[in-house]
Protein backbone atom coordinates (compact mmCIF):
# COMPACT_ATOMS: atom_id res chain seq x y z
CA UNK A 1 98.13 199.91 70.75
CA UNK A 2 98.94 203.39 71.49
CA UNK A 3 100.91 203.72 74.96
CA UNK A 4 100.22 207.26 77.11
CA UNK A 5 100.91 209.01 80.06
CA UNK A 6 98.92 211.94 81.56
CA UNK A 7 100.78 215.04 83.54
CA UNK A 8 98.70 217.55 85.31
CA UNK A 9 98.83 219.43 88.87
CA UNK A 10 95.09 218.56 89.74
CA UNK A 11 94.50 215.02 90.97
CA UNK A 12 90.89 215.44 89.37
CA UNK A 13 91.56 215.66 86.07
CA UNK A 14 93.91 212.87 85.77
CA UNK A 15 91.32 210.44 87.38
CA UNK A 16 89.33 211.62 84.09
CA UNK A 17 91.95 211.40 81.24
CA UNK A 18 92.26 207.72 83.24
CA UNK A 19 88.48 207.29 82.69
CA UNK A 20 88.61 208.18 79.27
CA UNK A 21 91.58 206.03 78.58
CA UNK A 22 90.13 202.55 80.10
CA UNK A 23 86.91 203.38 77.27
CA UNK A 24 89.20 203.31 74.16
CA UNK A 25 91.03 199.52 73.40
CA UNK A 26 93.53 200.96 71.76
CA UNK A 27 94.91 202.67 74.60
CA UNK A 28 97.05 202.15 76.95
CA UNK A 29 98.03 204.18 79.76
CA UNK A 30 101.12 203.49 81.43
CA UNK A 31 101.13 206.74 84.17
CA UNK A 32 99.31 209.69 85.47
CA UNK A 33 101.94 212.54 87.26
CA UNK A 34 101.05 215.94 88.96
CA UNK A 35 104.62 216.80 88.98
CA UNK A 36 105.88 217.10 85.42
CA UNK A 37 110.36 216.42 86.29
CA UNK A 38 109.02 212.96 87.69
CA UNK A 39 107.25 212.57 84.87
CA UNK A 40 110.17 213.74 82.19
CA UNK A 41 112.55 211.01 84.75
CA UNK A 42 110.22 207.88 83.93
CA UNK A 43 110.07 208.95 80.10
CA UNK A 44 113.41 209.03 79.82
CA UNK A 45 113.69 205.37 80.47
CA UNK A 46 110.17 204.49 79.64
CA UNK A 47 108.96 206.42 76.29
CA UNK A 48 105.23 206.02 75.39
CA UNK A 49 103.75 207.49 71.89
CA UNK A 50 101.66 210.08 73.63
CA UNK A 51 101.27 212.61 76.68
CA UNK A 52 98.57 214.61 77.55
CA UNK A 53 99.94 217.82 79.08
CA UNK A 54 98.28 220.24 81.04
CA UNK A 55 99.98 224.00 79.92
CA UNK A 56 99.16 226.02 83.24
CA UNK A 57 101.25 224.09 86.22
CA UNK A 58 103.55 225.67 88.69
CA UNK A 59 107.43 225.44 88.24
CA UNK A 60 107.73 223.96 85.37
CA UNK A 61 104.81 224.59 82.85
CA UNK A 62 103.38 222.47 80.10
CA UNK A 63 105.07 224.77 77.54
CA UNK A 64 108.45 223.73 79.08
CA UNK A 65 107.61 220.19 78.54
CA UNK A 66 106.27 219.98 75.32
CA UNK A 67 109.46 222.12 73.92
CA UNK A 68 111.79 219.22 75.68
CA UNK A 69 109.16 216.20 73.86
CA UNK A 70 109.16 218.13 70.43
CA UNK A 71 109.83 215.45 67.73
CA UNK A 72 109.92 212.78 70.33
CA UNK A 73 106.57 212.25 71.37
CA UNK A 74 103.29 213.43 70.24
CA UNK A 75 101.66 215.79 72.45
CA UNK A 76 97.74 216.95 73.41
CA UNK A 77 97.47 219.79 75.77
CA UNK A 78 94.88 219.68 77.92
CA UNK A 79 94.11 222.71 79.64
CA UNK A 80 91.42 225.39 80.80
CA UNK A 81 93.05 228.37 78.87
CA UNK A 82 92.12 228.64 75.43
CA UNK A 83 94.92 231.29 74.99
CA UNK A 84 97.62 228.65 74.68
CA UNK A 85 96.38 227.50 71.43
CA UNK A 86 98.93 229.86 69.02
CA UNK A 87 101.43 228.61 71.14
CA UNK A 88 100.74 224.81 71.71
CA UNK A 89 100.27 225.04 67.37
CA UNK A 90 104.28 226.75 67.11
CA UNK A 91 105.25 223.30 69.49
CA UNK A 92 103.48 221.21 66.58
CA UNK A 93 101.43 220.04 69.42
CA UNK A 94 98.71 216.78 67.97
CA UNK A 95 95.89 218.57 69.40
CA UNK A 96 94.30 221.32 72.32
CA UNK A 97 91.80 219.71 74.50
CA UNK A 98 89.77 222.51 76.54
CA UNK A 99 88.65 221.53 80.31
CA UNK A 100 86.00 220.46 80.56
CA UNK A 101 86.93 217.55 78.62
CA UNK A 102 84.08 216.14 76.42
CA UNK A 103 84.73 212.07 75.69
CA UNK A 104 84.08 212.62 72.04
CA UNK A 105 87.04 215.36 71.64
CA UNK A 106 89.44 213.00 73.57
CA UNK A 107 88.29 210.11 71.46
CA UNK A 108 88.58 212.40 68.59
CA UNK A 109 92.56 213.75 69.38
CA UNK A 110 93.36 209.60 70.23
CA UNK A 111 92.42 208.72 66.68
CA UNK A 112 94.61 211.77 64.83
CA UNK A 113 97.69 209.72 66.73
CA UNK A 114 96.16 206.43 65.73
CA UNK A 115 95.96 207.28 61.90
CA UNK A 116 99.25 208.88 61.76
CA UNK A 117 100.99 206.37 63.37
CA UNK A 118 99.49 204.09 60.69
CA UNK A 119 100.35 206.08 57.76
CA UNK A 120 103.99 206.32 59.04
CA UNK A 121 104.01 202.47 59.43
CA UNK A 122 102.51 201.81 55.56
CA UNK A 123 105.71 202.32 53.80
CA UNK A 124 107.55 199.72 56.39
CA UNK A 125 104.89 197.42 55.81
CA UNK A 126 106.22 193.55 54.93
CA UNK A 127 104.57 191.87 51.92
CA UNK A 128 102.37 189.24 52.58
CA UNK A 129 103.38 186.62 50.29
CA UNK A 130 100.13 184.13 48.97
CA UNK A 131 100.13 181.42 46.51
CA UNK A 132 97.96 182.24 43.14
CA UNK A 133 98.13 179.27 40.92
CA UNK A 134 101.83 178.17 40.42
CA UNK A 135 103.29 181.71 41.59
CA UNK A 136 103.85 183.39 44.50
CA UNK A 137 102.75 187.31 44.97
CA UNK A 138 103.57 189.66 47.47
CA UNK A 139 100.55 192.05 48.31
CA UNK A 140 100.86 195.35 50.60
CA UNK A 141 98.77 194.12 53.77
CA UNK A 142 97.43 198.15 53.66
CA UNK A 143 95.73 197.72 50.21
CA UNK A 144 93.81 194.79 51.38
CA UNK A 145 90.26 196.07 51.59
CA UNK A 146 88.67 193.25 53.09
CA UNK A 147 88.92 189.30 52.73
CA UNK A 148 85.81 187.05 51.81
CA UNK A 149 85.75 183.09 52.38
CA UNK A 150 84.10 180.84 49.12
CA UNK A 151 84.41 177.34 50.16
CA UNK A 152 88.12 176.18 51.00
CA UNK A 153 89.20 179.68 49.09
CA UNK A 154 89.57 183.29 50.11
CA UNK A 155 89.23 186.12 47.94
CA UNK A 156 91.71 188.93 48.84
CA UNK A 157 90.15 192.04 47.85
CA UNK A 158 92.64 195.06 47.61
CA UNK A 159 92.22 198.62 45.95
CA UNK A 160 92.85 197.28 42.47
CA UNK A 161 92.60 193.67 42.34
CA UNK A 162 90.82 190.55 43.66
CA UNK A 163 93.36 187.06 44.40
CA UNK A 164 91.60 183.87 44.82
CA UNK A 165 93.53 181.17 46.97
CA UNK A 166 93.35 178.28 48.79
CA UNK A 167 93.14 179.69 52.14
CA UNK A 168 90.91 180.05 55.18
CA UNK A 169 89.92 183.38 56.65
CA UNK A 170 91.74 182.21 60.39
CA UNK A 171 95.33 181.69 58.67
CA UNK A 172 95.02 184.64 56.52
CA UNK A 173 93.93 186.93 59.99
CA UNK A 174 96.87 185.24 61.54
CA UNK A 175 99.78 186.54 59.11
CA UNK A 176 98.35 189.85 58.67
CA UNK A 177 99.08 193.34 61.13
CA UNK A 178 96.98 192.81 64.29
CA UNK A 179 94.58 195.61 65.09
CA UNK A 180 93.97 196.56 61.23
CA UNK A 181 91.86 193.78 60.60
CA UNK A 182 89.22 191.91 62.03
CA UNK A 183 86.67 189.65 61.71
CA UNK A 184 82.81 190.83 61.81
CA UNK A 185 81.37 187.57 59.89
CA UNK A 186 82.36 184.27 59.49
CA UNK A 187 82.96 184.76 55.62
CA UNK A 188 84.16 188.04 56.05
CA UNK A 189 87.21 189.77 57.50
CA UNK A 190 87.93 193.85 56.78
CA UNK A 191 90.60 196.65 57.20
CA UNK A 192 89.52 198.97 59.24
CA UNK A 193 91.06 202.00 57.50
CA UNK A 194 88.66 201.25 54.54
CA UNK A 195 85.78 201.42 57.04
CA UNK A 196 83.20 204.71 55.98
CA UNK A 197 80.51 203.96 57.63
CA UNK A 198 78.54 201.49 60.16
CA UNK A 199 75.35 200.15 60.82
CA UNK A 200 73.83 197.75 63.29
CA UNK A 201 74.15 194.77 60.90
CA UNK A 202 76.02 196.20 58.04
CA UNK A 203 79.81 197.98 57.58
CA UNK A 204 80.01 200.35 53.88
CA UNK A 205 83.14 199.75 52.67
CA UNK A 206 84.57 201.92 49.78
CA UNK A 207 83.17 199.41 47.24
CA UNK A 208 80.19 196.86 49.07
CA UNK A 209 78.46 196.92 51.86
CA UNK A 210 79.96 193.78 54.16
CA UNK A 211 77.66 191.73 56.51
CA UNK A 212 78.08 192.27 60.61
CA UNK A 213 77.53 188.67 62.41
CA UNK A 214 76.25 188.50 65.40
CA UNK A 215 78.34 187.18 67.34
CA UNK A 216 80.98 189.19 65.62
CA UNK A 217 79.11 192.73 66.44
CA UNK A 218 80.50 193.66 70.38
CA UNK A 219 84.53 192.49 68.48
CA UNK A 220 83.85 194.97 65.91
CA UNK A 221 82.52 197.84 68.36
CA UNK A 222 84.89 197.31 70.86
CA UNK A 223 87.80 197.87 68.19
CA UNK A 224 86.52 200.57 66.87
């Protein structure tokens, strides 16, 4: 879950960064402000992992901000002046939304943050420790493709390998990173990161295609 905050001097465009922000489940935004020093006085006691910042705002300016959040906090402008963009690329800003806002562009800038966030996470990642055989092996929960129920056994399918144990898909889902996996089948759970493409009953994973249940189907979307 990605946690947010909105600044911007026009009362209007906050109620649609909120809009946009209630359609995306990974998303979670804590405050809108139209003045930006009561907004820098609840991060500094509150920080969230993203702000969308209007640039053009009386008094103190977007510009101002973002220079303060550098290296702190990712930042998306999100103004009506395309002229900003040189500048809002020097602040290592994420990404420059243009009023009016399209969904898919805010959708779009949401998931750069999302990915990142994930890459910087994969070298922290714990092992996940399973049972083969006699031995114990510790597998990298981000090189788990997807994981496929046979019986009273689940094959765990990473980037190189395949591990057979004696498992069930429900207590494998429970030990591993919530929002990276799900399940869309009830033999079949996958990492989203490995997702390429997706159909209306079927996901293309790097190396099968993987069933969608139906029941599983408004999960997946919703997720996604």
């Amino acid at each position: 879950m990605l946690t947010c905050l909105a600044i911007d001097d026009e009362p209007i465009a906050l109620e649609i960064i909120q809009t946009f922000a209630e359609r995306i489940p990974f998303l979670e935004l804590k405050a809108t402000f139209t003045n930006p020093r009561k907004a820098m006085d609840f991060l500094r006691s509150k920080p969230v992992d993203l702000v969308f910042l209007d640039v053009n705002m009386p008094v103190f300016n977007g510009l101002e901000v973002a220079e303060i959040l550098r290296k702190q906090t990712a930042v998306i402008f999100t103004t009506a002046y395309p002229e900003y963009a040189l500048k809002g690329y020097e602040l290592e800003v994420v990404d420059y939304l243009l009023k009016p806002i399209a969904f898919d562009r805010f959708l779009q800038a949401t998931q750069k943050i999302r990915a990142r966030n994930r890459s910087s996470s994969v070298v922290a990642s714990t092992p996940l420790f399973v049972k083969d055989g006699y031995e114990w092996v510790g597998i990298q929960p981000h090189l788990i493709q997807y994981l496929e129920s046979a019986d009273n056994y689940v094959k765990i399918c990473q980037v190189h390998q395949t591990i057979l144990i004696r498992s069930s898909l429900p207590e494998l889902l429970h030990l591993l990173p919530a929002g990276d996996f799900v399940r869309v089948h009830r033999s079949f759970v996958v990492n989203i990161q490995y997702i390429q493409r997706m159909g209306r009953s079927e996901i293309q994973m790097a190396s099968r295609q993987i069933p969608i249940g139906v029941s599983y189907r408004a999960q997946v979307e919703a997720l996604l």
